[in-house]
C-alpha atoms as a PDB file:
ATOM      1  CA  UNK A   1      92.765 125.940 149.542  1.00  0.00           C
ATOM      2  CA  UNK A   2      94.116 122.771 147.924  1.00  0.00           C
ATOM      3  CA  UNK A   3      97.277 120.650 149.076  1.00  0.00           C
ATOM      4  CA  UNK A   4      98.859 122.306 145.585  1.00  0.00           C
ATOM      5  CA  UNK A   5      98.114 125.635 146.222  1.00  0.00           C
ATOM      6  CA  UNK A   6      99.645 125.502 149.845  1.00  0.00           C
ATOM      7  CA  UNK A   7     102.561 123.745 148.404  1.00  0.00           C
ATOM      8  CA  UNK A   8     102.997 126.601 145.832  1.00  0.00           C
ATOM      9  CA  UNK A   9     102.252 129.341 148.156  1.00  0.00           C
ATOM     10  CA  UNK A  10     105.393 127.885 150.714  1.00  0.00           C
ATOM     11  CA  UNK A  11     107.688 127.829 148.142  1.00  0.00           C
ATOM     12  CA  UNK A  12     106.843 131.233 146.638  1.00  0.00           C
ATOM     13  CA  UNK A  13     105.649 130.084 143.086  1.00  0.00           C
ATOM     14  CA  UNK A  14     102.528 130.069 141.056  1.00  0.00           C
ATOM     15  CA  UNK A  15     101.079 126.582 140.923  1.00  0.00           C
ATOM     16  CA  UNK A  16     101.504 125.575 137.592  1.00  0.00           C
ATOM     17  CA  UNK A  17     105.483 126.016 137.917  1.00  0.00           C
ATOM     18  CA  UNK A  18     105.348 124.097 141.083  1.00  0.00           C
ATOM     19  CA  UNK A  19     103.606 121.375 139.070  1.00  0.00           C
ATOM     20  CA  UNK A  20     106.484 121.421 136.572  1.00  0.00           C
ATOM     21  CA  UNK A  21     109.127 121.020 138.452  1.00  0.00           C
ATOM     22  CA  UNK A  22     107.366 118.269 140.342  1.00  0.00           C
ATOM     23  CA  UNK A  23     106.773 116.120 136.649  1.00  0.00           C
ATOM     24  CA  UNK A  24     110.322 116.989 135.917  1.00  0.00           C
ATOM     25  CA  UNK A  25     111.281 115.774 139.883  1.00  0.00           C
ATOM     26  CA  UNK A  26     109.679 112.961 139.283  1.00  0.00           C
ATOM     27  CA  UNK A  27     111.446 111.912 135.682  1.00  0.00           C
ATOM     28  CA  UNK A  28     114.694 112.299 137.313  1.00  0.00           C
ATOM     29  CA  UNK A  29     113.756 110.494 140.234  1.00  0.00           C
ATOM     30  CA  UNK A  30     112.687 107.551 137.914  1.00  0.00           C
ATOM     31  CA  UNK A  31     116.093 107.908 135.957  1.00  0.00           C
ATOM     32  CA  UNK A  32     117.939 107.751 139.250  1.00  0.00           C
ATOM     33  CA  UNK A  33     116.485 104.766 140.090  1.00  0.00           C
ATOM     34  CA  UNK A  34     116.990 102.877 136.933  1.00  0.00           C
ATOM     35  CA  UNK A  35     120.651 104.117 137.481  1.00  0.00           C
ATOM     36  CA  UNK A  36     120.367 106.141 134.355  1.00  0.00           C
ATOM     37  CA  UNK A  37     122.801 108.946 133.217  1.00  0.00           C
ATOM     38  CA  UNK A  38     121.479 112.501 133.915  1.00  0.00           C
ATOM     39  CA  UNK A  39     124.317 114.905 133.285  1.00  0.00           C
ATOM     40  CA  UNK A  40     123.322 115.297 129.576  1.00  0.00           C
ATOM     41  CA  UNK A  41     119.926 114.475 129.501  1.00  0.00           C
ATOM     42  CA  UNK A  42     117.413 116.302 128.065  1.00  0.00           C
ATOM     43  CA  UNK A  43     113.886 116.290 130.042  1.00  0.00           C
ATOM     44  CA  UNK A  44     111.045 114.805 128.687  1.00  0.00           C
ATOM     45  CA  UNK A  45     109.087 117.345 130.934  1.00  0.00           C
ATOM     46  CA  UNK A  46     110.247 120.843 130.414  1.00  0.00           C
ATOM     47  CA  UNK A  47     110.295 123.140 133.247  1.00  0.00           C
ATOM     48  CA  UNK A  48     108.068 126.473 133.622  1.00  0.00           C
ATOM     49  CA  UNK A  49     109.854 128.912 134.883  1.00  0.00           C
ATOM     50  CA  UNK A  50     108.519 132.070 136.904  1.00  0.00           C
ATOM     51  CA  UNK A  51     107.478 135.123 135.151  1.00  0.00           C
ATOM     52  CA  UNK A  52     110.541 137.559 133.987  1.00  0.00           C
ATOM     53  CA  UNK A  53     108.701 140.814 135.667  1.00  0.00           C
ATOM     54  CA  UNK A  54     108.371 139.097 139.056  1.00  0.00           C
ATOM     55  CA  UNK A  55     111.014 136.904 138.756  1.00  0.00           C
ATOM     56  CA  UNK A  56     113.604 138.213 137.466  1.00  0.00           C
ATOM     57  CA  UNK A  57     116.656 136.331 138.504  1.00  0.00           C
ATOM     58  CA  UNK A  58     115.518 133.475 137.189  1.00  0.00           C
ATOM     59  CA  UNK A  59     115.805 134.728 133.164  1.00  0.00           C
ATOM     60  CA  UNK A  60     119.109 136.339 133.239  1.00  0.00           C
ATOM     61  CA  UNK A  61     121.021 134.661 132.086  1.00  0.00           C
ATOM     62  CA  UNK A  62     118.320 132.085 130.839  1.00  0.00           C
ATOM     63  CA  UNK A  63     119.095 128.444 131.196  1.00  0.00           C
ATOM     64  CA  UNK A  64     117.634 125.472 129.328  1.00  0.00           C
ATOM     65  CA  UNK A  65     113.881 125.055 130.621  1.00  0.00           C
ATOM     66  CA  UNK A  66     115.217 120.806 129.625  1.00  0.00           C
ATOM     67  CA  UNK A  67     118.331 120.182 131.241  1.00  0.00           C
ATOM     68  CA  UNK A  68     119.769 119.401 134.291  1.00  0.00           C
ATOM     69  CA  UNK A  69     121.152 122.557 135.465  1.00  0.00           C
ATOM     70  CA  UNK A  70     117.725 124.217 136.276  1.00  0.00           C
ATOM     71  CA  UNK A  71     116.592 121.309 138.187  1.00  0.00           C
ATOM     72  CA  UNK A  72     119.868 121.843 140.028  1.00  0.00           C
ATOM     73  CA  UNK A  73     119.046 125.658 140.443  1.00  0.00           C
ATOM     74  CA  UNK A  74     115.474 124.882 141.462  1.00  0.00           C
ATOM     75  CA  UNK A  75     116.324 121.983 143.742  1.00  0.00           C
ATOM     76  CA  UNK A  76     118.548 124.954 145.706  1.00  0.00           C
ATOM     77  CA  UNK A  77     116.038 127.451 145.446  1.00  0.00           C
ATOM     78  CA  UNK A  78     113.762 124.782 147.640  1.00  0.00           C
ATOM     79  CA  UNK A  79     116.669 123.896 149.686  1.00  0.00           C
ATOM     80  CA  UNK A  80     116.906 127.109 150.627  1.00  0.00           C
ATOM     81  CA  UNK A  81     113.035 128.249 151.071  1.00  0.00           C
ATOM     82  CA  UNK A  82     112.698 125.011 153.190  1.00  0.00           C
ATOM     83  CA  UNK A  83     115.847 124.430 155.176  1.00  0.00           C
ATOM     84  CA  UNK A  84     118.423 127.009 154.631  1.00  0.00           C
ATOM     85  CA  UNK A  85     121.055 125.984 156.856  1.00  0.00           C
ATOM     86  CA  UNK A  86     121.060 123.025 154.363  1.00  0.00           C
ATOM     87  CA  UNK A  87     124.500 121.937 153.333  1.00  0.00           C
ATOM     88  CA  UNK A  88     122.851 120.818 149.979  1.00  0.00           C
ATOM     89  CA  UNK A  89     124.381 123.931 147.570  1.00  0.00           C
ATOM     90  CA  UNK A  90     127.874 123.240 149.816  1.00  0.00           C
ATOM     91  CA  UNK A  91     127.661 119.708 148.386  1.00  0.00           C
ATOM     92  CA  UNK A  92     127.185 120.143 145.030  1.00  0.00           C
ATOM     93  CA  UNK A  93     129.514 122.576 144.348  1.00  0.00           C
ATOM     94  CA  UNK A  94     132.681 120.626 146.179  1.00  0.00           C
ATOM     95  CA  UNK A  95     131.329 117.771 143.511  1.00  0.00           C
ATOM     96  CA  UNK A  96     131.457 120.340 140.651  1.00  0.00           C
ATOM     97  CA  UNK A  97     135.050 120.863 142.133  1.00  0.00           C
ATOM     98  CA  UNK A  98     135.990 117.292 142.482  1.00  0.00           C
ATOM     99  CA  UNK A  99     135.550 116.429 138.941  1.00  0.00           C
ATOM    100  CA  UNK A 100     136.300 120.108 136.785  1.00  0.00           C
ATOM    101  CA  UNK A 101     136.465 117.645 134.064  1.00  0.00           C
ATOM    102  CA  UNK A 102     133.041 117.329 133.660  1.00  0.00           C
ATOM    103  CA  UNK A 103     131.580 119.586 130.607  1.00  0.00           C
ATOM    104  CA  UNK A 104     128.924 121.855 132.440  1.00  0.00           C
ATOM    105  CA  UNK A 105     127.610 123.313 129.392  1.00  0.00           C
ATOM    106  CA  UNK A 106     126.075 119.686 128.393  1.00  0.00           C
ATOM    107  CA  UNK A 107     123.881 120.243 131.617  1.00  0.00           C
ATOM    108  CA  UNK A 108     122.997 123.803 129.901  1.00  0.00           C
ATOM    109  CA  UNK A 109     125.096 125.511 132.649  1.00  0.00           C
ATOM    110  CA  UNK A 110     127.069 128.443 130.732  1.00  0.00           C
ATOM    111  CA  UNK A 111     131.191 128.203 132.111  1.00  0.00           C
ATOM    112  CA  UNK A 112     130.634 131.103 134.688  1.00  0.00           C
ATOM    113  CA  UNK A 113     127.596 129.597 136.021  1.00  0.00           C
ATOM    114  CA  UNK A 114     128.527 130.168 140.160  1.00  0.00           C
ATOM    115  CA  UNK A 115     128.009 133.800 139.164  1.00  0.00           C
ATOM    116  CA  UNK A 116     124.222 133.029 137.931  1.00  0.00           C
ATOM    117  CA  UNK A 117     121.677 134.868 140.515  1.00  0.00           C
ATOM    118  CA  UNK A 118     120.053 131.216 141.495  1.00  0.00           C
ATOM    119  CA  UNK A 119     123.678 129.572 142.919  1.00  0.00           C
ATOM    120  CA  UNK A 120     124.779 133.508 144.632  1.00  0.00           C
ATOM    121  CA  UNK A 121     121.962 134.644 146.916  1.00  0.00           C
END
């Protein structure tokens, strides 16, 4: 078994999503760095997401496959596969409270988006 396939198998996803979100990882990693703005940013490297008949939760509602807000959802999915008493998801959403200012939807979160199935379970 490759390193690739192990890494997909302990998170629970087919390979070539895995491989997606690591590209897309990886841009925003590079845009952090350069101390770049990512809260309207579009992604150069569009996410796969999982199939809709296995997968369900992660199609309804849809959310841009290009924004921020499914890295966000995917970076607590992992989170919680790989540590779950992480205090990650806590984080994010006291910063989402700190600043209700912030337009959401340019990340391609719709306004209700703490009901979505990725930030409940």
């Amino acid at each position: 078994m490759t390193i690739r396939k192990t890494v997909a198998g302990s998170i629970g996803q087919p390979e070539n999503v895995v491989l997606s979100w690591l590209l897309a990882l990886n841009a925003i990693r590079n845009r952090c760095a350069h101390h770049a703005r990512l809260w309207n940013w579009k992604c150069g490297y569009p996410v796969l997401l999982p199939q809709p008949n296995k997968f369900p939760k992660w199609h309804n509602p849809r959310l841009p496959n290009n924004q921020i807000g499914i890295i966000l959802a995917i970076c607590r999915y992992w989170l919680n596969r790989i540590h779950p008493a992480s205090q990650w998801s806590h984080r994010a959403l006291t910063l989402f409270a700190d600043f209700p200012e912030i337009e959401v939807s340019h990340m391609g979160l719709p306004a209700n988006w703490r009901e979505h199935p990725l930030w409940k379970d």
